[in-house]
N, C-alpha and C. Protein backbone atom coordinates (compact mmCIF):
# COMPACT_ATOMS: atom_id res chain seq x y z
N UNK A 1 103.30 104.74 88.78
CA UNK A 1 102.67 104.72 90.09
C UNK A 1 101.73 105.92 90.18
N UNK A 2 100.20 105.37 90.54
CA UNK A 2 99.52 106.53 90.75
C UNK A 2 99.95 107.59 92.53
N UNK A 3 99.31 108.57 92.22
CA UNK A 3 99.65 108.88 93.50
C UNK A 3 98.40 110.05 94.20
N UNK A 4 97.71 110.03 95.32
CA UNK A 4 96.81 110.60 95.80
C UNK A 4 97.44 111.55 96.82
N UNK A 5 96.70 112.28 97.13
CA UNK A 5 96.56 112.97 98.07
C UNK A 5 95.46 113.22 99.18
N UNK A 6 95.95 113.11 100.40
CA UNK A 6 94.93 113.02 101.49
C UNK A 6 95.24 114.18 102.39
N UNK A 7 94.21 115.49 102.76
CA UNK A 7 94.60 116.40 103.35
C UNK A 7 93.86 115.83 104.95
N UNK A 8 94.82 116.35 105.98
CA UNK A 8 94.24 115.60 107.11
C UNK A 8 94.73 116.80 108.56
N UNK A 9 93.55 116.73 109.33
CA UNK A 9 95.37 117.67 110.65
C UNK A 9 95.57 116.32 111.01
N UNK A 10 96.91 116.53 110.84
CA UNK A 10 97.30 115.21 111.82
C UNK A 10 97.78 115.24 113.33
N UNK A 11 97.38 116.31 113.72
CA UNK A 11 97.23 116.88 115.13
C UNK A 11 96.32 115.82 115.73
N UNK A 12 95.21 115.80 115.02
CA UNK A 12 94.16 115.18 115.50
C UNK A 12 94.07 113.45 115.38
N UNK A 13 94.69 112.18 116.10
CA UNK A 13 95.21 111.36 116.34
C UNK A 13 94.26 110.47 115.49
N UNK A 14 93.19 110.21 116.02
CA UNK A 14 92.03 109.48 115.64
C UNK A 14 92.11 109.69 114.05
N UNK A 15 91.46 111.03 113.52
CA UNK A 15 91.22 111.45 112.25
C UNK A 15 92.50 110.97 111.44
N UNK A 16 93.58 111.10 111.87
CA UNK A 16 94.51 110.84 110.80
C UNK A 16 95.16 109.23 110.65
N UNK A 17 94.90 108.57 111.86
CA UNK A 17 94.28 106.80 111.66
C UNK A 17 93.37 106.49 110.98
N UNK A 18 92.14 107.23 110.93
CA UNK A 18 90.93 106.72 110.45
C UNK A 18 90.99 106.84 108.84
N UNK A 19 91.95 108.29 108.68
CA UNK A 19 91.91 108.37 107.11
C UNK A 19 93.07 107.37 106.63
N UNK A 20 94.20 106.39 107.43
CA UNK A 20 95.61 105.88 106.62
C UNK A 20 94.12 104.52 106.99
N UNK A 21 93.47 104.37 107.56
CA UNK A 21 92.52 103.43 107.61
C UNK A 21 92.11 103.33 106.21
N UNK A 22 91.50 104.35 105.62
CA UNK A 22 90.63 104.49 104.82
C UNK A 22 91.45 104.42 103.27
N UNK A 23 92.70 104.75 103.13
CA UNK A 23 92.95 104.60 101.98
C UNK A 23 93.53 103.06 101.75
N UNK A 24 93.99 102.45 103.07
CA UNK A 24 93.99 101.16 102.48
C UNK A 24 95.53 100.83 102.30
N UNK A 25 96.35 100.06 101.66
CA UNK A 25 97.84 99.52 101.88
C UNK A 25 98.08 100.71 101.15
N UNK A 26 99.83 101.31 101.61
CA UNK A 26 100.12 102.30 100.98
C UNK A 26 101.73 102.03 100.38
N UNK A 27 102.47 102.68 99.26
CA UNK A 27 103.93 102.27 99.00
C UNK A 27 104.66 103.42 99.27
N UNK A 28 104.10 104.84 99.83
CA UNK A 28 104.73 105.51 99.77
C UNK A 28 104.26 106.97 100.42
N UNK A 29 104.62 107.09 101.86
CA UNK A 29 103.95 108.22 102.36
C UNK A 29 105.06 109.23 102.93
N UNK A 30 104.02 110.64 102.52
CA UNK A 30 104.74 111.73 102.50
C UNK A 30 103.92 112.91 103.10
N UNK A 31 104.83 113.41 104.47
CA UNK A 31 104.55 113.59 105.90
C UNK A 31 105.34 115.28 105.53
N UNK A 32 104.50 115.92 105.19
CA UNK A 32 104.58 117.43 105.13
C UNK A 32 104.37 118.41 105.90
N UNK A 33 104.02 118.84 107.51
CA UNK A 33 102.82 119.79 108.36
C UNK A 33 103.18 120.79 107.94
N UNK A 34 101.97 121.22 107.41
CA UNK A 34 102.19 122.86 107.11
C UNK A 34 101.72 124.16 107.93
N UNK A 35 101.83 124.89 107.99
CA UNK A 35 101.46 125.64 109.30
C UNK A 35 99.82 126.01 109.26
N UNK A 36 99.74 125.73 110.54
CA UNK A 36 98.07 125.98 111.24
C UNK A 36 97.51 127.41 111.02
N UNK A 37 98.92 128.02 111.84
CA UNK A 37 98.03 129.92 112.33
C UNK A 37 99.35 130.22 111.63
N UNK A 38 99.23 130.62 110.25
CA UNK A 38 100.25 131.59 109.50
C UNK A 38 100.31 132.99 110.29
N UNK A 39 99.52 133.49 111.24
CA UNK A 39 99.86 134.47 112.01
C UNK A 39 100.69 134.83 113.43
N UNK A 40 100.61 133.19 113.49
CA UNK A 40 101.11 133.37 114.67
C UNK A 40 102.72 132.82 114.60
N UNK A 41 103.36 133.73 114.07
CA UNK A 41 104.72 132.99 114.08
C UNK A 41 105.14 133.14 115.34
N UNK A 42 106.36 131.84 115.60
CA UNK A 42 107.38 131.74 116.56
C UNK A 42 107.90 133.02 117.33
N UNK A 43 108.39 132.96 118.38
CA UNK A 43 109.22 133.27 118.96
C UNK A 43 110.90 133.43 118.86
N UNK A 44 111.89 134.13 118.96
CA UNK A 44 112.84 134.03 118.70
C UNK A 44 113.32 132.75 119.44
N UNK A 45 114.85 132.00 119.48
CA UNK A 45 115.32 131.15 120.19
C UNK A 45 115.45 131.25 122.08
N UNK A 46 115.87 133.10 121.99
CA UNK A 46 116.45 133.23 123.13
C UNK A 46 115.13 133.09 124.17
N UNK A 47 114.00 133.51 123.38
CA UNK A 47 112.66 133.83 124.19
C UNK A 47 111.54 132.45 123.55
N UNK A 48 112.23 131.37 123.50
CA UNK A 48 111.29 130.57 123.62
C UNK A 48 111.69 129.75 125.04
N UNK A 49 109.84 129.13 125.06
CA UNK A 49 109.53 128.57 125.97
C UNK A 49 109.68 126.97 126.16
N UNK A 50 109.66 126.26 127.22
CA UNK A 50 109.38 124.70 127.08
C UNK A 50 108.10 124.62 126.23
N UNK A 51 106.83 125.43 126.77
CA UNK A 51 105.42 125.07 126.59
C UNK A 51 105.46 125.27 124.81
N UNK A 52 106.14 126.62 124.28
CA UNK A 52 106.22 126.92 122.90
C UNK A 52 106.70 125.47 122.11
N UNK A 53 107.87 124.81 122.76
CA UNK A 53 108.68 123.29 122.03
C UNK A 53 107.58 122.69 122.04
N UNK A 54 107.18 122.04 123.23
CA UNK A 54 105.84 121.38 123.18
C UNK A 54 105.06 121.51 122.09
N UNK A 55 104.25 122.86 121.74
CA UNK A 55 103.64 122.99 120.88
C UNK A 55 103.82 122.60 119.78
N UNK A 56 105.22 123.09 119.34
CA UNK A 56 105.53 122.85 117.69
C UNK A 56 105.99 121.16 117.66
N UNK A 57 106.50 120.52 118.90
CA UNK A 57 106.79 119.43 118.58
C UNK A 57 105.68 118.32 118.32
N UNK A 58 103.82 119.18 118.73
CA UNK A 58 102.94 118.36 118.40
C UNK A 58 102.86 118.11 116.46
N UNK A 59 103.96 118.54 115.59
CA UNK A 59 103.70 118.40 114.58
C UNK A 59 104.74 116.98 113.86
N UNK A 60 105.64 116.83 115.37
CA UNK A 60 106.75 115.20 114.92
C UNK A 60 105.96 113.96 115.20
N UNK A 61 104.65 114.60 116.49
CA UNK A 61 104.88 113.00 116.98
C UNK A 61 103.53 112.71 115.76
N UNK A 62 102.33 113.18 114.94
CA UNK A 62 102.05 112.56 114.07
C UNK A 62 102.86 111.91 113.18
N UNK A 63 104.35 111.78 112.77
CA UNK A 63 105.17 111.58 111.88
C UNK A 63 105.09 110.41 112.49
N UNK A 64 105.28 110.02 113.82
CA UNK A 64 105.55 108.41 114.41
C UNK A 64 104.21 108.15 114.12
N UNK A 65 103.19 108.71 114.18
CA UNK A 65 101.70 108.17 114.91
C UNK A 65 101.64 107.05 112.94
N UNK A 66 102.03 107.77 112.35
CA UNK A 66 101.97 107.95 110.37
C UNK A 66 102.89 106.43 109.73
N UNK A 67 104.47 106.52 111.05
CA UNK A 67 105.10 105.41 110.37
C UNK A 67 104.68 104.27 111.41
N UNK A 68 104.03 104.19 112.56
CA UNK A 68 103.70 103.26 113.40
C UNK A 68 102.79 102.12 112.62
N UNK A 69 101.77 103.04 112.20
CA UNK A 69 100.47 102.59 111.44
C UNK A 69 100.98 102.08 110.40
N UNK A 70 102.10 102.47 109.39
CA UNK A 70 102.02 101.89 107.71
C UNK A 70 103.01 101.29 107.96
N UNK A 71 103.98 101.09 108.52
CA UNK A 71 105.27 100.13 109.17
C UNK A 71 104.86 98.80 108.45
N UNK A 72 104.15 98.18 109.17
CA UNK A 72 104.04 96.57 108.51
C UNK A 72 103.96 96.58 107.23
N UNK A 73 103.23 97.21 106.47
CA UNK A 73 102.50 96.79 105.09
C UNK A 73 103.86 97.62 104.07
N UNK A 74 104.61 98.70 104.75
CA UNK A 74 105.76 99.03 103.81
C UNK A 74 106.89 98.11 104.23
N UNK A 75 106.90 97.47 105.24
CA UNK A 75 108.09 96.64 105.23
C UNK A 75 107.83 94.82 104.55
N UNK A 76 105.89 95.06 104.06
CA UNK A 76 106.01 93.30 103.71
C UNK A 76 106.23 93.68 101.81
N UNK A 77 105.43 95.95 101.70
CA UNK A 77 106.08 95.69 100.43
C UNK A 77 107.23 96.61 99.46
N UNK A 78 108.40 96.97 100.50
CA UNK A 78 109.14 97.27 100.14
C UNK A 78 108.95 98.84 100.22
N UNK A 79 108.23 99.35 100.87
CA UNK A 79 107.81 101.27 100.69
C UNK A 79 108.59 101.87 101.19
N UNK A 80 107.99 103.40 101.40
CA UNK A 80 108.69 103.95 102.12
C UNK A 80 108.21 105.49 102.73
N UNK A 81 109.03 106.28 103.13
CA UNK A 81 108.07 107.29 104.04
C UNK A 81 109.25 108.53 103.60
N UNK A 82 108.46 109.22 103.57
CA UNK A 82 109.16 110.74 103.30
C UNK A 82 108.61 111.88 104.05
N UNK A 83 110.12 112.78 104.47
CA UNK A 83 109.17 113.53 105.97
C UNK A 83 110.25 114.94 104.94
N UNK A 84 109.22 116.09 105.18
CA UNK A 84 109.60 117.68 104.35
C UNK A 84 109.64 117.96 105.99
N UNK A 85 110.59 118.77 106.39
CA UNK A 85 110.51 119.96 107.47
C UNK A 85 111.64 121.09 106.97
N UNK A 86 111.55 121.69 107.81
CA UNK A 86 112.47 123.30 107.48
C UNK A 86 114.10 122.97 107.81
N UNK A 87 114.29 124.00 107.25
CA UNK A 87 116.13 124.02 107.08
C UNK A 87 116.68 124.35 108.53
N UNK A 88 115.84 125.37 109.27
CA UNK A 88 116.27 125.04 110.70
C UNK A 88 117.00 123.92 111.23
N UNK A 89 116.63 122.73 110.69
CA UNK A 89 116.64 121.25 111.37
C UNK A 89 118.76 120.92 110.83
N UNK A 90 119.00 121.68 109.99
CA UNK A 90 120.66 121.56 109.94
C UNK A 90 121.22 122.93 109.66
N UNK A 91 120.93 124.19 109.94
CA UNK A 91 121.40 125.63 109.92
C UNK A 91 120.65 125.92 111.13
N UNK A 92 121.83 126.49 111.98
CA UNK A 92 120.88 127.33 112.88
C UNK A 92 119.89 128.58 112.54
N UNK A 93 118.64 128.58 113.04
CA UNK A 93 118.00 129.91 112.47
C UNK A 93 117.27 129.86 114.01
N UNK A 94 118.01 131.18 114.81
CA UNK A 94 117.32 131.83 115.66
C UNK A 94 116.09 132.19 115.71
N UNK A 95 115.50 133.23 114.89
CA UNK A 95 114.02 133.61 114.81
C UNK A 95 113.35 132.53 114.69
N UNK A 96 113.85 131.35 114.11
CA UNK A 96 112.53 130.09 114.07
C UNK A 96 112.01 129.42 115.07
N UNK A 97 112.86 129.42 116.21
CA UNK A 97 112.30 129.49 117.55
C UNK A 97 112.19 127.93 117.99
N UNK A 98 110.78 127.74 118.35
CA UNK A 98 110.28 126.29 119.05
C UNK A 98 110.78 125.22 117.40
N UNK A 99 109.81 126.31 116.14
CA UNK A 99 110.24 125.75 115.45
C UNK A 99 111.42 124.91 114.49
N UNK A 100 112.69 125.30 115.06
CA UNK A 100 113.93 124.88 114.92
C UNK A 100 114.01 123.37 115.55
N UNK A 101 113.58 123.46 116.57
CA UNK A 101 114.09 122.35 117.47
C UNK A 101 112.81 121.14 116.89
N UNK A 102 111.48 121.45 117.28
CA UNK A 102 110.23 120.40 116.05
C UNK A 102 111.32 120.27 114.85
N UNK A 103 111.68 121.02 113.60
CA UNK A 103 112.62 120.33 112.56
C UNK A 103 113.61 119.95 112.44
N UNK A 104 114.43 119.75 113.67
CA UNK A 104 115.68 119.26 113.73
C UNK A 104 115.03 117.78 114.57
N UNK A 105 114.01 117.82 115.71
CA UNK A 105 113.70 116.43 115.53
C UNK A 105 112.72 115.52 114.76
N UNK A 106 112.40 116.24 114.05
CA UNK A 106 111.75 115.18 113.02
C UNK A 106 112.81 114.76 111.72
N UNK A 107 113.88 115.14 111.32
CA UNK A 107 114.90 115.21 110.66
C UNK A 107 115.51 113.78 111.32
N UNK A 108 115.85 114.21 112.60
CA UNK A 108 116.53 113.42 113.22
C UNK A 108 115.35 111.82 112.72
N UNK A 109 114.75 111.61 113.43
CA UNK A 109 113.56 111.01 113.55
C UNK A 109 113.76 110.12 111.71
N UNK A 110 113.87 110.85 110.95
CA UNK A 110 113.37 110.22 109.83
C UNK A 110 114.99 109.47 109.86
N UNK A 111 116.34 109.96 109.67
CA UNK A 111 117.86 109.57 109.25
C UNK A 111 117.44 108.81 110.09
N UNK A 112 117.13 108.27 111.39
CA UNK A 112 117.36 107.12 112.53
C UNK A 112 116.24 106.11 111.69
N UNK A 113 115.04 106.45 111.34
CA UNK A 113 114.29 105.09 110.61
C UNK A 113 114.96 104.62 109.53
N UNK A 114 115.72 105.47 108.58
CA UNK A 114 116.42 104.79 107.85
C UNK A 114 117.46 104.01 107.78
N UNK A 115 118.06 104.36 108.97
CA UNK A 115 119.22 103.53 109.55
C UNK A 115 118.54 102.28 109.66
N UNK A 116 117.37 101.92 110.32
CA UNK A 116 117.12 100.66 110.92
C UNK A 116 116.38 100.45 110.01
N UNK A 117 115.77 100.81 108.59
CA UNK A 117 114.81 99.93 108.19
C UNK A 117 115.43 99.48 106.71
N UNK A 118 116.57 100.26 106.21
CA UNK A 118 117.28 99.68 105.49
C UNK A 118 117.67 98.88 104.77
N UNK A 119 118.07 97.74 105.78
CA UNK A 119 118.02 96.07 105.08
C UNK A 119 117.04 95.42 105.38
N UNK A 120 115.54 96.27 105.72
CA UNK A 120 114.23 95.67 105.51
C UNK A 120 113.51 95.78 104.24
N UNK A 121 113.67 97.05 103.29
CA UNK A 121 113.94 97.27 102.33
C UNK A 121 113.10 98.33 102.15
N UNK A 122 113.15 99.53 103.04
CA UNK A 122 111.87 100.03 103.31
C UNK A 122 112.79 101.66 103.77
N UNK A 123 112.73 102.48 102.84
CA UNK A 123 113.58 103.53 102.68
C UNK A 123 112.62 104.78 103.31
N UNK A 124 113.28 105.54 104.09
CA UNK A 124 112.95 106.82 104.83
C UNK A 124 113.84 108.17 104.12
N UNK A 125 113.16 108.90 103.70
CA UNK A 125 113.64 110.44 103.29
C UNK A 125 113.54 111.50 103.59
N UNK A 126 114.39 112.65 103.62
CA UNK A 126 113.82 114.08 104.22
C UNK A 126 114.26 115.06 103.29
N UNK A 127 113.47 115.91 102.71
CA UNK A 127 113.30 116.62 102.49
C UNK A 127 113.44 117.81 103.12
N UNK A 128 114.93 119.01 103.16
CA UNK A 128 114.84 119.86 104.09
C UNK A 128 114.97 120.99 103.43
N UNK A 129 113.68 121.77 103.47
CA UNK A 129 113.53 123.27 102.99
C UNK A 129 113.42 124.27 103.57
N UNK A 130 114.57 124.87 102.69
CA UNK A 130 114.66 126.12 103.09
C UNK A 130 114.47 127.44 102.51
N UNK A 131 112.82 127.45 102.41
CA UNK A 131 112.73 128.99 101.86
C UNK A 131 111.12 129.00 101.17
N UNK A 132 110.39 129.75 100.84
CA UNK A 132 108.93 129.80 100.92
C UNK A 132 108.79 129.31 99.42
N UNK A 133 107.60 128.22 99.49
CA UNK A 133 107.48 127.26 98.64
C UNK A 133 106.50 128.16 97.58
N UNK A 134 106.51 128.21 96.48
CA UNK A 134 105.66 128.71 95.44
C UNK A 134 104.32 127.88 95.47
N UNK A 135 103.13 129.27 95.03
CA UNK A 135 102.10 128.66 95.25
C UNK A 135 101.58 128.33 96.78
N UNK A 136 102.23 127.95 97.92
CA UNK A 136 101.79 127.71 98.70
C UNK A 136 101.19 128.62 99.63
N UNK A 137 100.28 128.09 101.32
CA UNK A 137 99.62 128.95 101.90
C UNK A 137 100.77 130.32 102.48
N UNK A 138 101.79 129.67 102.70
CA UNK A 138 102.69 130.70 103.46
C UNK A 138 103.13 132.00 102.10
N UNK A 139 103.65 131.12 101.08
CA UNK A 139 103.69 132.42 99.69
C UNK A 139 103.06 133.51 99.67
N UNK A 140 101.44 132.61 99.49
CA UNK A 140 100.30 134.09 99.38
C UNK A 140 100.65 134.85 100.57
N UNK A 141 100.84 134.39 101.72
CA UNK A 141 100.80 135.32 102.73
C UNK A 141 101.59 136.10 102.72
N UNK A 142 102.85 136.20 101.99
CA UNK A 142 104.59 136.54 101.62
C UNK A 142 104.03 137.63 101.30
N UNK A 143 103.55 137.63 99.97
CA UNK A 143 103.15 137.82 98.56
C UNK A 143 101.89 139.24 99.06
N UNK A 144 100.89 138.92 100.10
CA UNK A 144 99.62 139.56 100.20
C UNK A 144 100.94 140.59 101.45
N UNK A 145 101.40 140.49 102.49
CA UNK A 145 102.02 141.28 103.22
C UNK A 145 103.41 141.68 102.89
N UNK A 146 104.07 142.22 101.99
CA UNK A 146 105.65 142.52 101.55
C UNK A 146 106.18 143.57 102.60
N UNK A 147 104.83 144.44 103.29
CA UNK A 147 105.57 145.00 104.18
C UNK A 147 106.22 144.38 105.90
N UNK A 148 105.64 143.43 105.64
CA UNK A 148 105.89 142.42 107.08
C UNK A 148 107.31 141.80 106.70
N UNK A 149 106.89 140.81 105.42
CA UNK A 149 108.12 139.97 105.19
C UNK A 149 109.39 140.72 103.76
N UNK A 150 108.90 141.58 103.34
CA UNK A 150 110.36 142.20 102.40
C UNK A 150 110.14 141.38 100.96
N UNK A 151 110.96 141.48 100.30
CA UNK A 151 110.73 140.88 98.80
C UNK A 151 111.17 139.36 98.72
N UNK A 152 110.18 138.64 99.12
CA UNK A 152 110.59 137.21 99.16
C UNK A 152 110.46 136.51 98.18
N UNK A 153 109.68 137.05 97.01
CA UNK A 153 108.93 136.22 95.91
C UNK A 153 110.42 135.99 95.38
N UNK A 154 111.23 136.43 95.01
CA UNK A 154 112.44 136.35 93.75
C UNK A 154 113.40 135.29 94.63
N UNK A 155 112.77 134.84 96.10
CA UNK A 155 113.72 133.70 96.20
C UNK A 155 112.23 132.50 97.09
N UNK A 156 112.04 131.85 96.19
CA UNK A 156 110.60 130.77 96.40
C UNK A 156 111.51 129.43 95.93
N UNK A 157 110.96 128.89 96.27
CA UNK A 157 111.12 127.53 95.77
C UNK A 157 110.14 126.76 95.25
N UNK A 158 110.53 125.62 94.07
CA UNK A 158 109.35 125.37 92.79
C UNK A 158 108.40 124.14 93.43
N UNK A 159 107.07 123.90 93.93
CA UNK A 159 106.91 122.82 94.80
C UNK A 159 107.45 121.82 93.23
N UNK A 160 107.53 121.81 92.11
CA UNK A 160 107.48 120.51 91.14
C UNK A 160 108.89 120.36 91.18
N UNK A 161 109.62 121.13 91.76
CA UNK A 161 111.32 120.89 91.55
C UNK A 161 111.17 119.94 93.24
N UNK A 162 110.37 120.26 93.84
CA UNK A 162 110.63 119.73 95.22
C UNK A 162 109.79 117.90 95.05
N UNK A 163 108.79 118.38 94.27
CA UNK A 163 108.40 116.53 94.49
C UNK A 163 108.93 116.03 93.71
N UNK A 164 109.35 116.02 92.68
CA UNK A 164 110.45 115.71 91.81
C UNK A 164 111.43 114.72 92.45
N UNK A 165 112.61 115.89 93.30
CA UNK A 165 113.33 115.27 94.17
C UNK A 165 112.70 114.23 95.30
N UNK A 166 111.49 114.46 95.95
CA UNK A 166 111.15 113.70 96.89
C UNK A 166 110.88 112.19 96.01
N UNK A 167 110.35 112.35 94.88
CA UNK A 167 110.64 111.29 94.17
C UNK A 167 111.78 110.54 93.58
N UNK A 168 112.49 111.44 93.17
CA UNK A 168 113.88 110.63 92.73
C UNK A 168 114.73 109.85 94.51
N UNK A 169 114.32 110.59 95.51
CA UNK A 169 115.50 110.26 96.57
C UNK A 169 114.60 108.94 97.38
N UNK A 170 112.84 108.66 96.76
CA UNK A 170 112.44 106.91 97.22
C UNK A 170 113.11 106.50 96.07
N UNK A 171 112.95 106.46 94.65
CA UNK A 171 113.29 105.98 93.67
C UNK A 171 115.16 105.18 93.77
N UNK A 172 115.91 106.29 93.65
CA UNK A 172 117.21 106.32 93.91
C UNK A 172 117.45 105.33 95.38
N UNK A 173 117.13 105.85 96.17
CA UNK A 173 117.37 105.77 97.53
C UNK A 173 119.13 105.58 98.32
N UNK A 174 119.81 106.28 97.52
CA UNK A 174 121.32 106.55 97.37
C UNK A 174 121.73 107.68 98.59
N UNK A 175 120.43 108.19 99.03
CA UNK A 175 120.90 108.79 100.16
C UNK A 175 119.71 109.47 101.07
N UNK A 176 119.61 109.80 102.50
CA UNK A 176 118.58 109.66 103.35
C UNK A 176 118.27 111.33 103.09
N UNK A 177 118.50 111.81 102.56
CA UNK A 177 118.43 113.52 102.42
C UNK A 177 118.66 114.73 101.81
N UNK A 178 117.36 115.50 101.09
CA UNK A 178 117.97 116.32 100.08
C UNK A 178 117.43 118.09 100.65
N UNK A 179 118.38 118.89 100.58
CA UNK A 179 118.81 119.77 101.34
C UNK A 179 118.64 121.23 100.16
N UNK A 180 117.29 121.76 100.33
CA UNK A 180 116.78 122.82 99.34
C UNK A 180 116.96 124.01 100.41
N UNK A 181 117.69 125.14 99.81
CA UNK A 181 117.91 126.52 100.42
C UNK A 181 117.50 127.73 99.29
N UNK A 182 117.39 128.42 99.70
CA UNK A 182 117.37 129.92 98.79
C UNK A 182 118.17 131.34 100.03
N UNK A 183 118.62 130.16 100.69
CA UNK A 183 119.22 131.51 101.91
C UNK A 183 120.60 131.39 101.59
């Protein structure tokens, strides 16, 4: 199976229709948001806001906007959808703030499509990480500030160990969730 990549905000409703428009029937989509303003992290738990949830939860409802749209064409051919969010979403982590509650419901969100799409034949996965992905935008930022964030590099996680798994768990499909920590 070949496999592409389409970078998109999917904040932006239209644009990210126009592009699942544009690539055409799909077998297998994989629903990653990665952060916007690497500067602007969260709020702790105790001092977040409704308006803060709001915010971060604008990064679940593209996840519906994503399986609304490819729904038919993975259930006439058997696909499926894979959603990455943070470990927040089954460990509590205070400092992650609005963001805890956005990855615990998009988590939620994905185990409930799999429940129901199941014996359609059309498998939902999550991917839940926990800990700064190698190579990626948040790394460098790790990596460029050590005095902000402390020595994080010696606990990263491999993105090829991670699609790997996101592949074996459509492949397999033996279970709705695979659970990466370095904490």
């Amino acid at each position: 199976m070949k496999a592409r990549a389409f970078a998109v905000d999917v904040r932006d409703r239209e644009q990210l229709l126009s592009t699942l428009d544009s690539i055409g029937p799909v077998d297998v989509v994989y629903y990653g948001p990665g952060a916007a303003d690497l500067d602007n992290l969260p709020r702790e738990i105790t001092s977040t806001t409704s308006d803060e949830v709001r915010v971060a939860m604008d990064w679940v409802y593209p996840a519906v906007d994503v399986a609304e749209h490819v729904l038919p064409g993975l259930i006439e051919r058997g696909g499926g959808l894979l959603f990455a969010g943070g470990l927040s979403a089954v460990q509590p982590m205070p400092p992650l703030g609005s963001l805890a509650v956005a990855a615990a419901a998009l988590r939620n969100y994905g185990l409930t499509l799999n429940a129901a799409l199941a014996d359609k034949g059309v498998y939902v996965g999550s991917l839940i990480i926990g800990g700064v992905i190698e190579r990626g935008d948040i790394h460098r930022l790790v990596e460029r500030e050590p005095e902000r964030f402390g020595n994080v590099p010696v606990r990263t996680l491999d993105p090829d160990v991670l699609a790997e798994a996101a592949w074996q768990l459509f492949v397999k499909r033996d279970r709705a969730e695979e659970v990466f920590s370095v904490f």
